[in-house]
N, C-alpha and C. Protein backbone atom coordinates (compact mmCIF):
# COMPACT_ATOMS: atom_id res chain seq x y z
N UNK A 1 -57.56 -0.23 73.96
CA UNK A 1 -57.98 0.32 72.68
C UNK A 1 -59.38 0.90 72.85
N UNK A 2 -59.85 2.06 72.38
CA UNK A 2 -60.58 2.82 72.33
C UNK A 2 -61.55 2.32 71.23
N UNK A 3 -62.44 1.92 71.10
CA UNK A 3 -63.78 1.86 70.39
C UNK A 3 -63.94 2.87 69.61
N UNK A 4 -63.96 4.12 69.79
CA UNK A 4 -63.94 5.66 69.25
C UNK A 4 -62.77 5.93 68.36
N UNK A 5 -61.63 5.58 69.14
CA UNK A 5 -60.67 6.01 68.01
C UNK A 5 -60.23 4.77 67.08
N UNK A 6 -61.26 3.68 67.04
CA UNK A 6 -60.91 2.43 66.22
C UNK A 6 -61.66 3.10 65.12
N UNK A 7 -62.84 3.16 64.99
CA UNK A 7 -63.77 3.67 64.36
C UNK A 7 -63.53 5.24 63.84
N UNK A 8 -62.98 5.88 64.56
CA UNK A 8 -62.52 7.24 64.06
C UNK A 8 -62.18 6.94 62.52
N UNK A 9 -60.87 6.51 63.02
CA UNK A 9 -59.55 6.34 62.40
C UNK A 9 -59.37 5.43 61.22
N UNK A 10 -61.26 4.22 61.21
CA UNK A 10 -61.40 3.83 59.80
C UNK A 10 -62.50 4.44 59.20
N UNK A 11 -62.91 5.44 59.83
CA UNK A 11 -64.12 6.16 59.03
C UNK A 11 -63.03 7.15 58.07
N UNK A 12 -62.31 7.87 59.02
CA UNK A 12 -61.80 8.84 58.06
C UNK A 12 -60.69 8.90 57.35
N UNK A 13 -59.70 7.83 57.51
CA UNK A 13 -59.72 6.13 56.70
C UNK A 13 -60.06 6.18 54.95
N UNK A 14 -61.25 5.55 55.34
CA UNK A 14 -62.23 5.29 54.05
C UNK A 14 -62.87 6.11 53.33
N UNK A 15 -62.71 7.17 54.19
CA UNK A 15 -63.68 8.92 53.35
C UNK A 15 -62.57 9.10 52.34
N UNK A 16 -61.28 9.42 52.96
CA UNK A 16 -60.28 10.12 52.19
C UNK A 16 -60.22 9.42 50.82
N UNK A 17 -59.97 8.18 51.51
CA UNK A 17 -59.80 7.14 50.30
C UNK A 17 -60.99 7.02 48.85
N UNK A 18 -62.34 7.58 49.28
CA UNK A 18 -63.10 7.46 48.42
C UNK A 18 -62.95 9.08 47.84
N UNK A 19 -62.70 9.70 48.57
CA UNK A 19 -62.69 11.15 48.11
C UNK A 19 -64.04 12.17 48.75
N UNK A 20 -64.68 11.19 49.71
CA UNK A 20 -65.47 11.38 50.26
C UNK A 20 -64.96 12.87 51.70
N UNK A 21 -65.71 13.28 51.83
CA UNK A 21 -65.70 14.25 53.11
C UNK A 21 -66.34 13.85 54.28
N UNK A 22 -65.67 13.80 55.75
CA UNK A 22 -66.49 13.14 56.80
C UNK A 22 -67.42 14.47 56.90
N UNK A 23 -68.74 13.74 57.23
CA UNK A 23 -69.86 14.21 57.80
C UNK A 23 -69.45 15.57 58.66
N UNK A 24 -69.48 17.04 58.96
CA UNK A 24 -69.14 17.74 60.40
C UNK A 24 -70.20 17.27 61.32
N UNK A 25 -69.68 17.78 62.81
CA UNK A 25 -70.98 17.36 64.04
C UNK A 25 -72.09 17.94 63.80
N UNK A 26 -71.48 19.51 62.98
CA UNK A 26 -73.28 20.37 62.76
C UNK A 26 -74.01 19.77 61.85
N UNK A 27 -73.43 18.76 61.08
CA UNK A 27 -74.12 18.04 59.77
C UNK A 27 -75.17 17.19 60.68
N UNK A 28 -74.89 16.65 61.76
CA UNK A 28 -75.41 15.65 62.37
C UNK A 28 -76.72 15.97 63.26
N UNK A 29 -77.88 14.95 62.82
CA UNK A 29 -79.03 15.96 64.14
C UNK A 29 -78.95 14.90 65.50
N UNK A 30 -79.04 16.19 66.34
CA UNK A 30 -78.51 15.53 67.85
C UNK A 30 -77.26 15.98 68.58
N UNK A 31 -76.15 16.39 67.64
CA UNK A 31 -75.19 16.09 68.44
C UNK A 31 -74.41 17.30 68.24
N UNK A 32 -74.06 17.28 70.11
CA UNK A 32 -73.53 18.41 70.35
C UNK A 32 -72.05 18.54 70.02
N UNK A 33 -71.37 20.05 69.91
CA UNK A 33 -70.39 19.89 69.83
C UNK A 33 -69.32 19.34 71.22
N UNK A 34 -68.36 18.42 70.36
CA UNK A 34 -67.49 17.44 71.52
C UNK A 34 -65.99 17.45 70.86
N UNK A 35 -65.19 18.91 70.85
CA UNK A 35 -64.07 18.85 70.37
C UNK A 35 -63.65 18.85 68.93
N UNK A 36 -64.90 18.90 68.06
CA UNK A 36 -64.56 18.65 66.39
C UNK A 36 -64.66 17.23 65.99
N UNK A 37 -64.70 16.11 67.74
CA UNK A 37 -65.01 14.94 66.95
C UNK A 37 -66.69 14.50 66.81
N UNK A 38 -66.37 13.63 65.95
CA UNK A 38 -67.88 12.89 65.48
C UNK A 38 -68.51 12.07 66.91
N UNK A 39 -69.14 12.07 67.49
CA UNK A 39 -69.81 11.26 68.76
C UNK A 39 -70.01 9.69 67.65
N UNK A 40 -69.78 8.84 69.08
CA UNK A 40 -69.44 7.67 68.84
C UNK A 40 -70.61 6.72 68.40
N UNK A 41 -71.51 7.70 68.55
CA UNK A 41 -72.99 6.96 68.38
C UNK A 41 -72.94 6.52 66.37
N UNK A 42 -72.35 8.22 66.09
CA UNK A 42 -72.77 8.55 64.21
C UNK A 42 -71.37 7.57 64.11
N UNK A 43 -70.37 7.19 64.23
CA UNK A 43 -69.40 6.40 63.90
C UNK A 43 -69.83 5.21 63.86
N UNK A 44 -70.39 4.75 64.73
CA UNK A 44 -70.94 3.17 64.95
C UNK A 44 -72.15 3.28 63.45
N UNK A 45 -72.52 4.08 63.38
CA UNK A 45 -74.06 4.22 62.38
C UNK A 45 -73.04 4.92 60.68
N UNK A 46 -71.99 5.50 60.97
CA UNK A 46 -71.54 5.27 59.55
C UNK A 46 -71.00 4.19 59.43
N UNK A 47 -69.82 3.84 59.98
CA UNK A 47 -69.73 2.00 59.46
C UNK A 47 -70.33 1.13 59.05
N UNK A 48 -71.52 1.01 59.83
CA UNK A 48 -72.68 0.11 59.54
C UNK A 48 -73.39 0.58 58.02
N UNK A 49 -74.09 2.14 58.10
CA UNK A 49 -74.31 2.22 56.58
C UNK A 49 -73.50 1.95 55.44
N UNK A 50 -72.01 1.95 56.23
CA UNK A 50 -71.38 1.47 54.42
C UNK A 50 -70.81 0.38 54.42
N UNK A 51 -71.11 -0.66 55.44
CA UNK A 51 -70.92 -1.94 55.51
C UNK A 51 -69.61 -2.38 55.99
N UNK A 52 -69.10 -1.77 56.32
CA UNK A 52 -67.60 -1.61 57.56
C UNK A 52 -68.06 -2.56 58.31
N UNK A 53 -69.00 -2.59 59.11
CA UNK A 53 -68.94 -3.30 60.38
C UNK A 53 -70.65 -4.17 59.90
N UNK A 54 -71.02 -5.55 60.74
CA UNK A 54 -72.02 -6.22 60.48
C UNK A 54 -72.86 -5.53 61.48
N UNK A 55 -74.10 -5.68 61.42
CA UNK A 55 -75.07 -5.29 62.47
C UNK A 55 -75.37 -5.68 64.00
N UNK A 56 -74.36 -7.44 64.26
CA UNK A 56 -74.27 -7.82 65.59
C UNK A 56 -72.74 -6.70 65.90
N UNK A 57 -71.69 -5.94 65.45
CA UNK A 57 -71.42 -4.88 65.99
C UNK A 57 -71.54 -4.14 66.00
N UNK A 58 -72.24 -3.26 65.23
CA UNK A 58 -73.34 -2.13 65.30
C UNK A 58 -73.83 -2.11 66.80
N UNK A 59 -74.76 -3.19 66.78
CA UNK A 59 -75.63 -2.98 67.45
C UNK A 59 -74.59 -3.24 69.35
N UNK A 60 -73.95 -4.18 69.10
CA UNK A 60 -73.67 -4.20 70.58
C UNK A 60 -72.04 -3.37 70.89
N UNK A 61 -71.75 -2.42 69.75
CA UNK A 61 -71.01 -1.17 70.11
C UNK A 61 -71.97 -0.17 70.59
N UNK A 62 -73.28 0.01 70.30
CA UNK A 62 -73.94 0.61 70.78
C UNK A 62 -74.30 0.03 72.42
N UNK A 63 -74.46 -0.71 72.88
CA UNK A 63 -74.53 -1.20 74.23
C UNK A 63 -73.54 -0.51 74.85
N UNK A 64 -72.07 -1.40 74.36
CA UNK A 64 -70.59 -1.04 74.97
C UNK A 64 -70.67 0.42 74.76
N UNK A 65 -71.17 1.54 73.80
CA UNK A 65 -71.21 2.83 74.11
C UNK A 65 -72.15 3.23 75.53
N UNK A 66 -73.10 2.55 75.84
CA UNK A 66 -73.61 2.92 77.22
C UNK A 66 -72.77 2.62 78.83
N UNK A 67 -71.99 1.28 78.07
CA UNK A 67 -70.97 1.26 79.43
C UNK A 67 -69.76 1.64 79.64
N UNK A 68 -69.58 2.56 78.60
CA UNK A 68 -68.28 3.21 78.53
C UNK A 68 -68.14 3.95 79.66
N UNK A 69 -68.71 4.31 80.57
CA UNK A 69 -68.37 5.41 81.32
C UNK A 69 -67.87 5.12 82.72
N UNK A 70 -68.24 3.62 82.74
CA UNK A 70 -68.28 2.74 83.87
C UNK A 70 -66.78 2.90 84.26
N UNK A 71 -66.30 3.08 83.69
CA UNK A 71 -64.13 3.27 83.90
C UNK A 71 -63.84 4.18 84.91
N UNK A 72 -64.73 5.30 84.82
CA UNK A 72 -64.99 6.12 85.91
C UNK A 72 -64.88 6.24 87.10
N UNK A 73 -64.11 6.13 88.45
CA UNK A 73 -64.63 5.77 89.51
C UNK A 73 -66.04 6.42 89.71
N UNK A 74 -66.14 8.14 89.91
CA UNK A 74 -66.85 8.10 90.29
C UNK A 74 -68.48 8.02 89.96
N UNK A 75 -68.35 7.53 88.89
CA UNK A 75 -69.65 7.08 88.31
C UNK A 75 -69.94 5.45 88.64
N UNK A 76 -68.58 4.84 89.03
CA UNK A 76 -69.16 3.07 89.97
C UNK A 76 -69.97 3.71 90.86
N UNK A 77 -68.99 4.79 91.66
CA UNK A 77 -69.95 5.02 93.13
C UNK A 77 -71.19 5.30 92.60
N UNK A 78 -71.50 6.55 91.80
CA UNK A 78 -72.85 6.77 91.87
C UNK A 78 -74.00 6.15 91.47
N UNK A 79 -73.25 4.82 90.69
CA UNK A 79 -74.35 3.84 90.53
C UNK A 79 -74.25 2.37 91.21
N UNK A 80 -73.45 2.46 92.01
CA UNK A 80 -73.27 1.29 92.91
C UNK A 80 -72.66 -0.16 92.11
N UNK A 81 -71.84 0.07 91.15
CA UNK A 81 -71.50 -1.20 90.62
C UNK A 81 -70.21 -1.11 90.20
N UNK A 82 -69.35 -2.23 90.45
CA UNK A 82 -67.90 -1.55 89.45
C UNK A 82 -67.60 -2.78 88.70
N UNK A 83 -67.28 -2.53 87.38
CA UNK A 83 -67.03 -3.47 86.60
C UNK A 83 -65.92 -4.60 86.79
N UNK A 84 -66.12 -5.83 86.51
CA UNK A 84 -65.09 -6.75 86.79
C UNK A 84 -64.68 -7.60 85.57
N UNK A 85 -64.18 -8.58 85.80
CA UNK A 85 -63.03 -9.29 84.19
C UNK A 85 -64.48 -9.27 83.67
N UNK A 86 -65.10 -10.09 83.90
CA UNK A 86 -66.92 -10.89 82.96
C UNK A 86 -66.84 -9.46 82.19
N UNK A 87 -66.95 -7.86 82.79
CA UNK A 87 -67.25 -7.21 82.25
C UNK A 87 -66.51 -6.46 81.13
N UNK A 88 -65.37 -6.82 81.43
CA UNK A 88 -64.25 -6.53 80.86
C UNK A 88 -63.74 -7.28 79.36
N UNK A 89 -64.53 -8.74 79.40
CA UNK A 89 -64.17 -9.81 78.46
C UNK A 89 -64.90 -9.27 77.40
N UNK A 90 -66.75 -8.96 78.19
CA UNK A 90 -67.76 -8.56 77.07
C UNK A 90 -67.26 -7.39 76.39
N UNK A 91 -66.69 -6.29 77.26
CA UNK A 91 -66.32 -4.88 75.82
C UNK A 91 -65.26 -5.50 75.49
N UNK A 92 -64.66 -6.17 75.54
CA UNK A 92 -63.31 -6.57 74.73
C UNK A 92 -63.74 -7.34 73.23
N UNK A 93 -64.44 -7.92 73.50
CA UNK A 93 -65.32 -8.95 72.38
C UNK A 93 -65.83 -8.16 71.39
N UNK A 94 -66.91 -7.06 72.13
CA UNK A 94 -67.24 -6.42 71.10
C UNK A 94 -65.96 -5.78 70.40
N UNK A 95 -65.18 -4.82 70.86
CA UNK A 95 -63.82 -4.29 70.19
C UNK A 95 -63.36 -5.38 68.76
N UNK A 96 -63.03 -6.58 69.65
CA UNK A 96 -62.73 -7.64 68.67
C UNK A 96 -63.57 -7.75 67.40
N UNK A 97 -64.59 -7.93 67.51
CA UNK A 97 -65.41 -8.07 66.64
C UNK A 97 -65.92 -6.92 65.57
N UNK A 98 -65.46 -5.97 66.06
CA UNK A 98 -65.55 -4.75 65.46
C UNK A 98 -64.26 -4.80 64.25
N UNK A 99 -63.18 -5.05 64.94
CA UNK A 99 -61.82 -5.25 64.43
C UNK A 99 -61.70 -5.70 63.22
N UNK A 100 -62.35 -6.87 63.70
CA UNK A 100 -62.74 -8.38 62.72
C UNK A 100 -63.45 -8.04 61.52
N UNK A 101 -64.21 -7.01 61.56
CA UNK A 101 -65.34 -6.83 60.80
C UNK A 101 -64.26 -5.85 59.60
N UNK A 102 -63.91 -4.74 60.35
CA UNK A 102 -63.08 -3.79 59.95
C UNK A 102 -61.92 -4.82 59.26
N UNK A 103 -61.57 -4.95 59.22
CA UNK A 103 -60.28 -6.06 58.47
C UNK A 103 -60.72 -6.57 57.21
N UNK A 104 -61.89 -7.58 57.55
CA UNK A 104 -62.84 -8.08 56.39
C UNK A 104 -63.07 -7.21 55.45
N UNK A 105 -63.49 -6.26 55.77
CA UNK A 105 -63.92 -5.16 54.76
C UNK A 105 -62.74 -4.04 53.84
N UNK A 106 -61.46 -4.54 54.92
CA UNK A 106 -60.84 -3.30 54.45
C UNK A 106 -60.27 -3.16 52.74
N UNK A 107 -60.44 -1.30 52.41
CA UNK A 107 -59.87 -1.65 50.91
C UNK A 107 -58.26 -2.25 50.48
N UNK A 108 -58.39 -2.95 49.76
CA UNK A 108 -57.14 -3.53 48.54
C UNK A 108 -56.23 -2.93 48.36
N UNK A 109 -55.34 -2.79 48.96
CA UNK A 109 -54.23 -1.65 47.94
C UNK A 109 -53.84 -1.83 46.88
């Protein structure tokens, strides 16, 4: 499961549902265009502003967004490390907890 498309998929989710419009990327300062989607950084930071997610996943989806890339081979090589289960448990946790958060919050039908 993708972190990005967890978060996608309850941001725009919850827009529709409010009648709200998602943010575009040009709305956003910083971020380049990446396909029409929202970068995973402003997803993690809209959830959090509207209380989707608590701030211990906020904050350490933002981590797990720095080691996302690690899946990569050739980015193990170029940094000399390749991820193993330990590393594997920690982004899983966060995911979870993201989940968790997302559930808690979700609207009533």
């Amino acid at each position: 499961m993708q972190l990005r498309s967890l978060l996608s998929t309850a941001t725009a989710t919850r827009m529709a549902r409010r009648r709200q419009r998602l943010p575009s990327v040009q709305d956003l300062p910083g971020a380049g265009p990446q396909r029409g989607q929202l970068p995973l950084h402003h997803l993690i930071e809209i959830a959090h502003r509207n209380h989707w997610i608590q701030a211990d996943a906020q904050k350490f989806s933002h981590v797990l967004r720095d080691y996302r890339n690690l899946v990569h081979v050739p980015v193990q090589f170029r940094i000399g490390d390749v991820p193993d289960g330990d590393t594997f448990n920690v982004c899983w946790y966060v995911v979870v907890a993201t989940l968790n958060d997302l559930a808690a919050t979700a609207p009533r039908r």
